[in-house]
C-alpha atoms as a PDB file:
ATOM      1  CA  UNK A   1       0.000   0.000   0.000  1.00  0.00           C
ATOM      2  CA  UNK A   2       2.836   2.206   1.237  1.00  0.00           C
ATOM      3  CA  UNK A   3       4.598   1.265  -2.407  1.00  0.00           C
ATOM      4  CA  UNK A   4       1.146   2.619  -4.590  1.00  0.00           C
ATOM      5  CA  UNK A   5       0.773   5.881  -2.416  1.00  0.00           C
ATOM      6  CA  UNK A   6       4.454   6.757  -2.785  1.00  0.00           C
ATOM      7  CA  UNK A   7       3.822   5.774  -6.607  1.00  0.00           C
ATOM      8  CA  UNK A   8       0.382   8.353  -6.904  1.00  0.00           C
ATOM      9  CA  UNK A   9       2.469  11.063  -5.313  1.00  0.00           C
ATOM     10  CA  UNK A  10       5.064  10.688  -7.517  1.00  0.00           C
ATOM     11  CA  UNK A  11       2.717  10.794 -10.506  1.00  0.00           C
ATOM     12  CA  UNK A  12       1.242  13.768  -9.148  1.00  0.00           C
ATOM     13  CA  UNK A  13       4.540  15.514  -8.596  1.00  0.00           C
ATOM     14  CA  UNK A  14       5.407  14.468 -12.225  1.00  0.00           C
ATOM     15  CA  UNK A  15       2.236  16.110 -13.474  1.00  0.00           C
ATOM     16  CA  UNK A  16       2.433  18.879 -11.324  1.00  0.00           C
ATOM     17  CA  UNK A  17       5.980  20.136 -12.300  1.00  0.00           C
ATOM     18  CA  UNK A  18       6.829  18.737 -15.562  1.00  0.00           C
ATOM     19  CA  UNK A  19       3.762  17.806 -17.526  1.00  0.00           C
ATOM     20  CA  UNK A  20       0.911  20.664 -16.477  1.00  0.00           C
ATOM     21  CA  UNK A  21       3.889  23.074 -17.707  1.00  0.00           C
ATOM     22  CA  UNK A  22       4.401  21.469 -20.883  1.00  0.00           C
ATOM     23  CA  UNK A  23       0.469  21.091 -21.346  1.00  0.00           C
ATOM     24  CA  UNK A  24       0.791  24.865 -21.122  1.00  0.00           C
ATOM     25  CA  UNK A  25       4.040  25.247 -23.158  1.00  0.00           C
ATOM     26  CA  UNK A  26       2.395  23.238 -25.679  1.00  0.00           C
ATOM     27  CA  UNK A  27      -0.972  25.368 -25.662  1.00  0.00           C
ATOM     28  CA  UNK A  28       1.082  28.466 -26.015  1.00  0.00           C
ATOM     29  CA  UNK A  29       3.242  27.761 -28.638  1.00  0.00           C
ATOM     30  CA  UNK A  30      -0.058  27.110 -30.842  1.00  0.00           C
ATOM     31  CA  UNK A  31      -1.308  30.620 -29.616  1.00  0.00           C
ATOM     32  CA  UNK A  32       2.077  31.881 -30.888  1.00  0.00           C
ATOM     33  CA  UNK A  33       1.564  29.789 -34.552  1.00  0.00           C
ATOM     34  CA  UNK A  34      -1.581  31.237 -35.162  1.00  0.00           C
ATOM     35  CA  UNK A  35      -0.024  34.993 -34.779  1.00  0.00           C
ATOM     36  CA  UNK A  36       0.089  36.333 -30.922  1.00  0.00           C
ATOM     37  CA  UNK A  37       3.132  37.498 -29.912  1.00  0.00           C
ATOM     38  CA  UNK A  38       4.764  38.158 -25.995  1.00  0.00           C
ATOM     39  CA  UNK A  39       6.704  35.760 -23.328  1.00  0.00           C
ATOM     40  CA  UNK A  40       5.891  32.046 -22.000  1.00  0.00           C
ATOM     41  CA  UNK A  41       4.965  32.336 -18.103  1.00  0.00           C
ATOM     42  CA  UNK A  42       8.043  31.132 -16.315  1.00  0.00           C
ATOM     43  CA  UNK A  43       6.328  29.578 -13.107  1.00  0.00           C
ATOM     44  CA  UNK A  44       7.676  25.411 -13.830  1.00  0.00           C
ATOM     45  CA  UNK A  45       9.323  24.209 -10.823  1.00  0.00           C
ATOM     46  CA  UNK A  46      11.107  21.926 -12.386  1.00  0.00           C
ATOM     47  CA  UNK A  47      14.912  22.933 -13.202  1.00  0.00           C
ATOM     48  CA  UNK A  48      14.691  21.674 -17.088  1.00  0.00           C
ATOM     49  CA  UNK A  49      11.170  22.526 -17.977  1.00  0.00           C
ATOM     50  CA  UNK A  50      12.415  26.213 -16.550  1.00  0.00           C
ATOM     51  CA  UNK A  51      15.337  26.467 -18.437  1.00  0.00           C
ATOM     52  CA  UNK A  52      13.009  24.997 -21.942  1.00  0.00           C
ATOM     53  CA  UNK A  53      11.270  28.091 -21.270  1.00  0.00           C
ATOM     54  CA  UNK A  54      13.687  30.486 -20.932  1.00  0.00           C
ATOM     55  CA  UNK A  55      15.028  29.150 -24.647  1.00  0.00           C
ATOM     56  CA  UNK A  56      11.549  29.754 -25.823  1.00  0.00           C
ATOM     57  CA  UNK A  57      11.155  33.455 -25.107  1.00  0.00           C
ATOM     58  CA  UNK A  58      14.626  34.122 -26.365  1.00  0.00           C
ATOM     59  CA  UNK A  59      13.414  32.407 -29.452  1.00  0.00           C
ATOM     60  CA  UNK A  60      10.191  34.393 -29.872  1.00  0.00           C
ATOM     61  CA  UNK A  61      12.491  37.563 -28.874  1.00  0.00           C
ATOM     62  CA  UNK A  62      14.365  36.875 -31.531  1.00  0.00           C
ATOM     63  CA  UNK A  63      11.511  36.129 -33.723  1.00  0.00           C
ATOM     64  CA  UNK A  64       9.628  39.446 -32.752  1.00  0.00           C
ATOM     65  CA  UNK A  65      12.903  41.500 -33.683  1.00  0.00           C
ATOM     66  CA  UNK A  66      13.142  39.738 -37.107  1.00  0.00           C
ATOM     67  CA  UNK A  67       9.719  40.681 -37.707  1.00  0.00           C
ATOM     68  CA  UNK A  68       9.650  44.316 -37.071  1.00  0.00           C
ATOM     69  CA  UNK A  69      13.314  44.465 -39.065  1.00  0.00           C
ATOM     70  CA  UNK A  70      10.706  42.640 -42.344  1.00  0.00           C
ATOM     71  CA  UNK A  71       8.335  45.430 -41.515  1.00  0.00           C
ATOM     72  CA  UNK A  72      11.264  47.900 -41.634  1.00  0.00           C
ATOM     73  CA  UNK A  73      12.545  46.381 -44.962  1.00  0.00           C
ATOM     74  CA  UNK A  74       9.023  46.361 -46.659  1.00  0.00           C
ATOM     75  CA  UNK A  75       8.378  49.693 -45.721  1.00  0.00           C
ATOM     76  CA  UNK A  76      11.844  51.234 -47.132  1.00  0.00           C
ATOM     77  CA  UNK A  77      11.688  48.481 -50.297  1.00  0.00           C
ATOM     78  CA  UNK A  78       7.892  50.131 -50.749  1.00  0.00           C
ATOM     79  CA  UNK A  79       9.209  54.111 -49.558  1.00  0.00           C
ATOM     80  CA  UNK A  80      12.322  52.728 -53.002  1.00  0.00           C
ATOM     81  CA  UNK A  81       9.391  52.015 -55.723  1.00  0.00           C
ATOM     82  CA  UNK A  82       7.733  55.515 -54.660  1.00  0.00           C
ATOM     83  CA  UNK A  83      10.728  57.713 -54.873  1.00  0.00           C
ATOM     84  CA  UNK A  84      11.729  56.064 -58.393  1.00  0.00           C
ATOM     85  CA  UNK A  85       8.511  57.415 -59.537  1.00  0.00           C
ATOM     86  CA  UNK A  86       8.997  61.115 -58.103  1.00  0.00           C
ATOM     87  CA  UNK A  87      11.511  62.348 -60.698  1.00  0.00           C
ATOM     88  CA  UNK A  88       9.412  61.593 -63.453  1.00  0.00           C
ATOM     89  CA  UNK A  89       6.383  62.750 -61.960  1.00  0.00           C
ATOM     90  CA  UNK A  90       7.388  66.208 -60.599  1.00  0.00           C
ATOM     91  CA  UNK A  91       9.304  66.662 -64.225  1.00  0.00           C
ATOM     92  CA  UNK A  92       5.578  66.948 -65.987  1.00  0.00           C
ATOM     93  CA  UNK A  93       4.192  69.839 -63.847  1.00  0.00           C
ATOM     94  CA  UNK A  94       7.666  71.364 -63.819  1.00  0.00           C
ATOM     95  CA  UNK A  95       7.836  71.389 -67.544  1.00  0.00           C
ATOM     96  CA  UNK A  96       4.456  72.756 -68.136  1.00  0.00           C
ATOM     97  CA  UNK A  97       5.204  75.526 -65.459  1.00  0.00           C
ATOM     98  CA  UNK A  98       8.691  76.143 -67.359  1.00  0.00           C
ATOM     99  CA  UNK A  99       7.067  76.519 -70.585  1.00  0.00           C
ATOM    100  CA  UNK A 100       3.890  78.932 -69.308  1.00  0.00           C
ATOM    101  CA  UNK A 101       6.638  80.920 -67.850  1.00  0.00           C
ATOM    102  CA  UNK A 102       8.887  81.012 -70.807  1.00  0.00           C
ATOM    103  CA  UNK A 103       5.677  82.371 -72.845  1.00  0.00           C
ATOM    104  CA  UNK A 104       5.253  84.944 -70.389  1.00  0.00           C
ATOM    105  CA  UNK A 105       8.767  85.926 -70.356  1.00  0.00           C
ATOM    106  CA  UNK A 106       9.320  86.332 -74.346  1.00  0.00           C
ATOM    107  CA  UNK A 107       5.089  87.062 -75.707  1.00  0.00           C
ATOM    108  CA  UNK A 108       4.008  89.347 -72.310  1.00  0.00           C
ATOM    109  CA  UNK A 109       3.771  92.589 -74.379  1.00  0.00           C
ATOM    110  CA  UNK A 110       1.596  90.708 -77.455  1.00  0.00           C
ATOM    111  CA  UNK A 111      -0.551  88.331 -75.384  1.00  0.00           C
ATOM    112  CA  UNK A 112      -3.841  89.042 -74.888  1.00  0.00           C
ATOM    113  CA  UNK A 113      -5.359  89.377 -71.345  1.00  0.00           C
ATOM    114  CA  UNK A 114      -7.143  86.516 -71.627  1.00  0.00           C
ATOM    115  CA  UNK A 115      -3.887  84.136 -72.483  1.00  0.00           C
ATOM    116  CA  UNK A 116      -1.969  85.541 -69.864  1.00  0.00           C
ATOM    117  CA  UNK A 117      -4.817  84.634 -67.366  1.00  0.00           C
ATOM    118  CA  UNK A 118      -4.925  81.137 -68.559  1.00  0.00           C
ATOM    119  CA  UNK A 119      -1.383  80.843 -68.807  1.00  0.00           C
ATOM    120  CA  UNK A 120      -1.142  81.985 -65.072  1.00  0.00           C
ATOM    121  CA  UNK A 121      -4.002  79.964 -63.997  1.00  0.00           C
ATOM    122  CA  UNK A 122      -2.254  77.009 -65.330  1.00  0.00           C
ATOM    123  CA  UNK A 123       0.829  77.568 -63.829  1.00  0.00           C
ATOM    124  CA  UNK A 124      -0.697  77.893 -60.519  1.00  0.00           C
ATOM    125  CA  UNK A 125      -2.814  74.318 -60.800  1.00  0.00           C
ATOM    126  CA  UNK A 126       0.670  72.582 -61.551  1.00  0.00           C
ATOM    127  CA  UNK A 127       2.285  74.106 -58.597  1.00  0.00           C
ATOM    128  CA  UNK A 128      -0.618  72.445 -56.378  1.00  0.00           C
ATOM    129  CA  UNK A 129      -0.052  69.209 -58.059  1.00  0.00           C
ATOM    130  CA  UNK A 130       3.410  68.828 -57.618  1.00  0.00           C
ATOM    131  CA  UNK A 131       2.864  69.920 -53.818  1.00  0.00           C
ATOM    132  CA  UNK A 132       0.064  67.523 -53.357  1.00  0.00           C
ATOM    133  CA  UNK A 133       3.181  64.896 -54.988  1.00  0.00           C
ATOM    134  CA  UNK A 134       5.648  66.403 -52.616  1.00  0.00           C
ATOM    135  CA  UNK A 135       3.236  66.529 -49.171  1.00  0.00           C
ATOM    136  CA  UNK A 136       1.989  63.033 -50.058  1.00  0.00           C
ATOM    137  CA  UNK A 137       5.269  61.471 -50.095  1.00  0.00           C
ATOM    138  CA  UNK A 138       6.231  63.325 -46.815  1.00  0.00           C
ATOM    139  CA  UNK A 139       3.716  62.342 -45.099  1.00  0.00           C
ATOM    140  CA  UNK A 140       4.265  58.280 -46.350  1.00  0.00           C
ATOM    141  CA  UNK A 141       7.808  58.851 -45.629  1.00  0.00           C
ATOM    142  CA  UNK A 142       7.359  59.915 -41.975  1.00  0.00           C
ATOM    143  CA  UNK A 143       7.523  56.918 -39.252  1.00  0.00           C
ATOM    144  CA  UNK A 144       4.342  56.775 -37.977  1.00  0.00           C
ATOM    145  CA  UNK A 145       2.567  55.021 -34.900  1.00  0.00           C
ATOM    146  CA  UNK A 146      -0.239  53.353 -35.109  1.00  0.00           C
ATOM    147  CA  UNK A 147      -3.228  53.958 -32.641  1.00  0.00           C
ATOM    148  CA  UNK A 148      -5.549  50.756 -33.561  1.00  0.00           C
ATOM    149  CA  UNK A 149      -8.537  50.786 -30.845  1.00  0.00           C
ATOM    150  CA  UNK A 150     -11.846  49.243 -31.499  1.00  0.00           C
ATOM    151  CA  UNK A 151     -13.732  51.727 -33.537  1.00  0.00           C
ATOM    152  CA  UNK A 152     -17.834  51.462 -34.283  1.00  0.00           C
ATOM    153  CA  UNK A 153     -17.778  51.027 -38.391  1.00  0.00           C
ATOM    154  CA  UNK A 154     -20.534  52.629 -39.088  1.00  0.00           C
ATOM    155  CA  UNK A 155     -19.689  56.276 -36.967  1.00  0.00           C
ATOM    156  CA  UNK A 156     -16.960  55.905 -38.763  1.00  0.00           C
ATOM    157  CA  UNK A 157     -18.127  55.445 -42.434  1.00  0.00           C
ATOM    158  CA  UNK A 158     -21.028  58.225 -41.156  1.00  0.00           C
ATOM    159  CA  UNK A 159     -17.823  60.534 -40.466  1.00  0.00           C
ATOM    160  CA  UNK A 160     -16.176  60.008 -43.942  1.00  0.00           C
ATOM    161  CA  UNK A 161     -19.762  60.318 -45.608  1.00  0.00           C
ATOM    162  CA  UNK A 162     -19.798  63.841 -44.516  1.00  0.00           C
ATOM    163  CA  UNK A 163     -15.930  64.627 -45.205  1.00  0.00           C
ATOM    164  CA  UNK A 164     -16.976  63.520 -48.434  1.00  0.00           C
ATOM    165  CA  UNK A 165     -20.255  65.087 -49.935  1.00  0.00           C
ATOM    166  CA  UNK A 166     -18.595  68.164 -51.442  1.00  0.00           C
ATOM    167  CA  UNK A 167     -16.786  65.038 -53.745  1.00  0.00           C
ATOM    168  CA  UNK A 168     -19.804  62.847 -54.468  1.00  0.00           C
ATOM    169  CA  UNK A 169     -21.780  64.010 -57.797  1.00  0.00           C
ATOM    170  CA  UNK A 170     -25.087  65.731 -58.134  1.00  0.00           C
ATOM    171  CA  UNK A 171     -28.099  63.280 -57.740  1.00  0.00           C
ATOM    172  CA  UNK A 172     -25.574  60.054 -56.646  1.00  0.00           C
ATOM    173  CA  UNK A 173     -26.656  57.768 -54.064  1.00  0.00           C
ATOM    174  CA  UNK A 174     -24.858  56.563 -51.833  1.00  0.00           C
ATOM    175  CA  UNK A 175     -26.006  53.815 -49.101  1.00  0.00           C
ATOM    176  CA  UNK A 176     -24.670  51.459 -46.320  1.00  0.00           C
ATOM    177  CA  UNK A 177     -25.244  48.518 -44.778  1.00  0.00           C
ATOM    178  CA  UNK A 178     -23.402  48.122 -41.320  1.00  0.00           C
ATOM    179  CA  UNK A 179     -24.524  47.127 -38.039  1.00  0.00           C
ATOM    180  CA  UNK A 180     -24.994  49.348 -35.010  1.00  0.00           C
ATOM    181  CA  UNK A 181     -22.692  47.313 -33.164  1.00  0.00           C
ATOM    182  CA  UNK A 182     -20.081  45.996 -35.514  1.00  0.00           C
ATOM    183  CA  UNK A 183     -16.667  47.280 -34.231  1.00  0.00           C
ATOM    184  CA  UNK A 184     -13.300  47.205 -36.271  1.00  0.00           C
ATOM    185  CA  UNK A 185      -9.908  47.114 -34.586  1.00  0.00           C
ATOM    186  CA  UNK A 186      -8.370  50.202 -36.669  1.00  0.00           C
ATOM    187  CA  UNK A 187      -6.287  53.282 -36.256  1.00  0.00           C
ATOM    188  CA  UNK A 188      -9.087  55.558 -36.721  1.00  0.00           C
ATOM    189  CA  UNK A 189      -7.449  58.754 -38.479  1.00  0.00           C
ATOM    190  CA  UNK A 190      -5.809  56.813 -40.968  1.00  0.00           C
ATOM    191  CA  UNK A 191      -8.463  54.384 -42.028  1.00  0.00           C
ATOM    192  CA  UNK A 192     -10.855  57.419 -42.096  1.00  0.00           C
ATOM    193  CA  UNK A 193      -7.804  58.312 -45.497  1.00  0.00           C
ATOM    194  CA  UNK A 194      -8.107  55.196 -46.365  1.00  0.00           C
ATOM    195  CA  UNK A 195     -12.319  55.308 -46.849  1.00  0.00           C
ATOM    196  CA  UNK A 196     -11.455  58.391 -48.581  1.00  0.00           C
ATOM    197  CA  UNK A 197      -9.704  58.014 -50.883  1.00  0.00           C
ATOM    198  CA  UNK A 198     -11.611  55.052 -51.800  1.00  0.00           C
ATOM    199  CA  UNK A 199     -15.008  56.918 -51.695  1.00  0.00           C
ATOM    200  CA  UNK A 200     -12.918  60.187 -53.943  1.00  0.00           C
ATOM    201  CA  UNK A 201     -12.229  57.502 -56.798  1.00  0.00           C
ATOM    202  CA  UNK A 202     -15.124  56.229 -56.918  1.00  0.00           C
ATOM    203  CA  UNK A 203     -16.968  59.439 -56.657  1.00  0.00           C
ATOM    204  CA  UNK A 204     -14.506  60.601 -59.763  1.00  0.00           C
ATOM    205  CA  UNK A 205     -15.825  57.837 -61.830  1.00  0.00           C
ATOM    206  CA  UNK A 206     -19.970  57.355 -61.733  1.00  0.00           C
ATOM    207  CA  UNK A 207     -20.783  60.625 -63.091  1.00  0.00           C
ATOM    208  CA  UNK A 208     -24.218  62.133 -61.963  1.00  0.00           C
ATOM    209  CA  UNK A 209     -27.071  59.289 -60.765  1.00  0.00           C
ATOM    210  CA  UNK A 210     -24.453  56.912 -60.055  1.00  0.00           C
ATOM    211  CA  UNK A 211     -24.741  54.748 -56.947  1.00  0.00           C
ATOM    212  CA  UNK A 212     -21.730  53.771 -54.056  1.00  0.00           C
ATOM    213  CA  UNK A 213     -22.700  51.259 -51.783  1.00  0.00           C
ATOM    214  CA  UNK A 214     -20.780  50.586 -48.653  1.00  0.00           C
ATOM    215  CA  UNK A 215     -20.875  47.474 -46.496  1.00  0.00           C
ATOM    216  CA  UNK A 216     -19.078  46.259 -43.540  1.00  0.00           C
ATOM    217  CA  UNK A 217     -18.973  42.140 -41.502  1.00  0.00           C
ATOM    218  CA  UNK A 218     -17.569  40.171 -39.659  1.00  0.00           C
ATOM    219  CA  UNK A 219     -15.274  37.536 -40.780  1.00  0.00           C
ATOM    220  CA  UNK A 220     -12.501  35.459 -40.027  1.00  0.00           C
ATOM    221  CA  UNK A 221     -11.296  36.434 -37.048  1.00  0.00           C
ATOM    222  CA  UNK A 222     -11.894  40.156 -38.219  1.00  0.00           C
ATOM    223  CA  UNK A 223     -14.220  42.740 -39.915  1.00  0.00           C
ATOM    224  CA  UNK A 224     -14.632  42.961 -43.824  1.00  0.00           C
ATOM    225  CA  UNK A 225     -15.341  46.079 -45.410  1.00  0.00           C
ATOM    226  CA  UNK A 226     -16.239  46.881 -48.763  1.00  0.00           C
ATOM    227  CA  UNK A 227     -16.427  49.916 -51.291  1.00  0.00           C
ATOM    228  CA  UNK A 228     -18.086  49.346 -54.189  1.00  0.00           C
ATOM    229  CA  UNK A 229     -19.548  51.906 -57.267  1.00  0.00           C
ATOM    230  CA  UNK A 230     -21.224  51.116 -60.746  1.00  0.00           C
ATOM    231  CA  UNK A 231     -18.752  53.224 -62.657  1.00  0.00           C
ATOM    232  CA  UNK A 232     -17.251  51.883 -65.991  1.00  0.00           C
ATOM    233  CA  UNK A 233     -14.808  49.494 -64.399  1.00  0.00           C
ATOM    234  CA  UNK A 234     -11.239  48.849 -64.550  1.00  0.00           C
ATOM    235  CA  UNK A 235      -9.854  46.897 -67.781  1.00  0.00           C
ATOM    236  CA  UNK A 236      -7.986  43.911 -67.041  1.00  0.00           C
ATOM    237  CA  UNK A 237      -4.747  45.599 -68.300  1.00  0.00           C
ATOM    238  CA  UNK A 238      -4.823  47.489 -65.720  1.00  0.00           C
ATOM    239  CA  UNK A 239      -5.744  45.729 -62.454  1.00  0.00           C
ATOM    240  CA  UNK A 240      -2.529  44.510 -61.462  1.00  0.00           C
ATOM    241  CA  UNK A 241      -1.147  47.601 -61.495  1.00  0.00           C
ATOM    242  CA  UNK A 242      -3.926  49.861 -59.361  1.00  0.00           C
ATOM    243  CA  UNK A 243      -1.890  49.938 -56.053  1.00  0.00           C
ATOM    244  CA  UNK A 244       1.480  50.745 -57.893  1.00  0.00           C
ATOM    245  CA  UNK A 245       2.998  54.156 -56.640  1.00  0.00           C
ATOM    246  CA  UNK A 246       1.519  56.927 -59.880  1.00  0.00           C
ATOM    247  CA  UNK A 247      -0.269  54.723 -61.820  1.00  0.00           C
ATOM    248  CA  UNK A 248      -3.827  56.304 -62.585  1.00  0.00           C
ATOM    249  CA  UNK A 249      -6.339  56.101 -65.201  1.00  0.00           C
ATOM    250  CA  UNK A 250      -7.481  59.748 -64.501  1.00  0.00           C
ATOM    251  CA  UNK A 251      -6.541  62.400 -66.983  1.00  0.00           C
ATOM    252  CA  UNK A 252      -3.602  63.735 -66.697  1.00  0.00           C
ATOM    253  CA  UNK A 253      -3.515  66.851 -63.920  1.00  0.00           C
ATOM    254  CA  UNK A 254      -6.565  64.653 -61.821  1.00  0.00           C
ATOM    255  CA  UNK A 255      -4.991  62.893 -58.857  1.00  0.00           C
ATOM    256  CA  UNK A 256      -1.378  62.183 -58.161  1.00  0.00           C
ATOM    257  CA  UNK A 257      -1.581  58.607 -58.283  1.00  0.00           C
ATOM    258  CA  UNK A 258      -0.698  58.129 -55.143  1.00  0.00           C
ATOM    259  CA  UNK A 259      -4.182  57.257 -53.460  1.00  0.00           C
ATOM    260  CA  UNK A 260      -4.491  53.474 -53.591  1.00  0.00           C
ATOM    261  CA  UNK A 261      -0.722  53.499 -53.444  1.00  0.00           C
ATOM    262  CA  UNK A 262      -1.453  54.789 -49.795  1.00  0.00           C
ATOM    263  CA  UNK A 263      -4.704  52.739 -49.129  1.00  0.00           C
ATOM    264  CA  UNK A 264      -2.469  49.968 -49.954  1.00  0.00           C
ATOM    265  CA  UNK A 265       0.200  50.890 -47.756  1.00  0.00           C
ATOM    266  CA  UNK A 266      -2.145  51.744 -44.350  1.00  0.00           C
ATOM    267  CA  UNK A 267      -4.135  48.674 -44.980  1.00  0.00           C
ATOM    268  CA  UNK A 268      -0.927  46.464 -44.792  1.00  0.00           C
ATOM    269  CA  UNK A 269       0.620  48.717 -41.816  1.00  0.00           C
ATOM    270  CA  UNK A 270      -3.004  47.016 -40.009  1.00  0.00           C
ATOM    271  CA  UNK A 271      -1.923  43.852 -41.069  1.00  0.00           C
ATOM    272  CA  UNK A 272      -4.770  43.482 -43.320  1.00  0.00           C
ATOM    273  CA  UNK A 273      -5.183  43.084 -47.025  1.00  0.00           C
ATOM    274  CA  UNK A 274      -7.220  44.479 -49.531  1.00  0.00           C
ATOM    275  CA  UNK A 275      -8.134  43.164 -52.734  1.00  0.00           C
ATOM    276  CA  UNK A 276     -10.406  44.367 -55.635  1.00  0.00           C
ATOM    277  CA  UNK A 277     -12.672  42.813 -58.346  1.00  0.00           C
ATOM    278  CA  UNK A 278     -13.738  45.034 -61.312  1.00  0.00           C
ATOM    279  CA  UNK A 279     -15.028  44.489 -64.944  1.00  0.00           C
ATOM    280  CA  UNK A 280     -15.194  46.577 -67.470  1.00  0.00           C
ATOM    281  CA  UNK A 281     -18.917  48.148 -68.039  1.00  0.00           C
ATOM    282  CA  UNK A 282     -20.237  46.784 -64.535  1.00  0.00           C
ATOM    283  CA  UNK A 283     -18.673  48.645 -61.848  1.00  0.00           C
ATOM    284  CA  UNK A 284     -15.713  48.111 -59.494  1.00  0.00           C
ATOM    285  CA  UNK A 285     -15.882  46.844 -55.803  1.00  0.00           C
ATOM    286  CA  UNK A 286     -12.708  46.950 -53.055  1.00  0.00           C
ATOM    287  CA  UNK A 287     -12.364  44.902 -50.387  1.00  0.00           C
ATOM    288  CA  UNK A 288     -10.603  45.500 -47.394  1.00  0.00           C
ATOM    289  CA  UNK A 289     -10.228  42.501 -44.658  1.00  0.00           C
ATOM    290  CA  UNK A 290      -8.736  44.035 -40.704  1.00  0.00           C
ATOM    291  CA  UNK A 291      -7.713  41.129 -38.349  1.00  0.00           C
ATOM    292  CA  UNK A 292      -8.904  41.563 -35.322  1.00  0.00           C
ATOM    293  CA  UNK A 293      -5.668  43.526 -33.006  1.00  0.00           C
ATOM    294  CA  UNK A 294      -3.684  40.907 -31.040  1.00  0.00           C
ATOM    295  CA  UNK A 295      -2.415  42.580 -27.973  1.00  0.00           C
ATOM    296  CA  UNK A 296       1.216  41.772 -26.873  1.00  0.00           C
ATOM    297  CA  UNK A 297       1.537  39.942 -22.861  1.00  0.00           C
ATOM    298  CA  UNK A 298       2.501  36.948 -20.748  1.00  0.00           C
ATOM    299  CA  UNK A 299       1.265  33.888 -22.988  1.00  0.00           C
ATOM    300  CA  UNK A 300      -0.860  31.054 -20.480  1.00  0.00           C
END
């Protein structure tokens, strides 16, 4: 008898210090697989099970530094593929402004009022768009901290909706289905740009009577939003090449190019994605998918 109690207590001892604590190493390590980040709870009594863990959290340490040194890379690889655009871009306003100027210089005395005006008033429009070039990149090129708190979708959309209406064409309608209670784990000033500039180009596109229709889920561990307009579509040519730093289908002087360049960029800086399926003749719709914010502690 004395033998089977001393062998029960043993097992429970076992249990206690080795096996509960790998249970829980075990259970961890899947929360960390899936995404969470922070440090194993170091509470084993046993000597090896305690020094396992210690190896652990230096390993995810090491694994959380590698991570945010990707996220540093992507961002400067991304910042590399805007800047080789800038030269070319800021060279077509400059030009134009060069050549109105050169007019001016040389023809003042035999223009006309009415050419000088228009001359003038063109210069001035490519001085705003080569500042809206230059302030776009500044602000993308800036290190920035993201404040994501859980943020009721539908205040928010209401908030951009009225941002918006000088944009949105005469007699377009515009409606919404989210729920009163749906939340989405976002930084709120910058996903209000991002709903802007998705709500500007497709504002830009339908022309009076046309509709935008705005709708926000859950799914997948997250909240699914979506932007989506019966304009004339996006050719196929063209798709894979919508989120690339000045590409635009607008006439030239309308946008910088930049704007899904940046949705892009926030939306990934949230760890979401964004994706976008468009025909020509029947409309385009974007789709933006947030994970839901995992918050960095002790891991039990």
């Amino acid at each position: 008898l004395a033998a089977i109690l001393l062998a029960i207590a043993a097992g429970v001892l076992v249990t206690r210090s080795v096996v509960k604590p790998l249970r829980t190493i075990e259970t961890s390590l899947g929360r960390v697989a899936t995404g969470e980040t922070g440090r194993l709870d170091q509470t084993a009594d046993d000597l090896e099970v305690g020094s396992l863990t210690q190896a652990i959290n230096r390993t995810l340490s090491e694994l959380d530094e590698r991570q945010k040194a990707i996220t540093r890379s992507s961002r400067l690889v991304a910042l590399g593929t805007m800047l080789s655009g800038v030269a070319h871009e800021l060279n077509n306003p400059l030009s134009n402004i060069s050549t109105s100027c050169q007019i001016l210089l040389e023809e003042h005395d035999d223009l006309p009022p009415e050419m000088c005006h228009d001359l003038l008033a063109q210069i001035d429009g490519e001085v705003l768009r080569a500042q809206r070039i230059v302030s776009t990149l500044l602000d993308f090129a800036r290190e920035k901290q993201y404040d994501r708190q859980p943020t009721p979708a539908r205040q928010l959309v209401d908030e951009v909706l009225q941002l918006t209406r000088s944009l949105t064409p005469p007699d377009a309608t515009i409606t919404t289905d989210i729920g009163e209670a749906l939340l989405v784990d976002v930084d709120r000033q910058r996903f209000q740009q991002v709903l802007i500039n998705l709500l500007q180009n497709a504002a830009d596109v339908i022309g009076p009577g046309g509709r935008i229709h705005i709708d926000a889920r859950r799914e997948n561990n997250g909240t699914r939003i979506s932007v989506a307009d019966n304009g004339p579509g996006i050719s196929p040519e063209d798709l894979p090449r919508i989120f690339d730093p000045f590409f635009s289908t607008k006439a030239v002087g309308k946008g910088t190019g930049l704007g899904l360049f940046i949705v892009h960029e926030i939306i990934g800086q949230h760890g979401g994605t964004i994706s976008v399926d468009s025909q020509p003749g029947q409309g385009t719709r974007f789709s933006i998918h947030i994970p839901d914010q995992k918050k960095p502690e002790n891991l039990q």
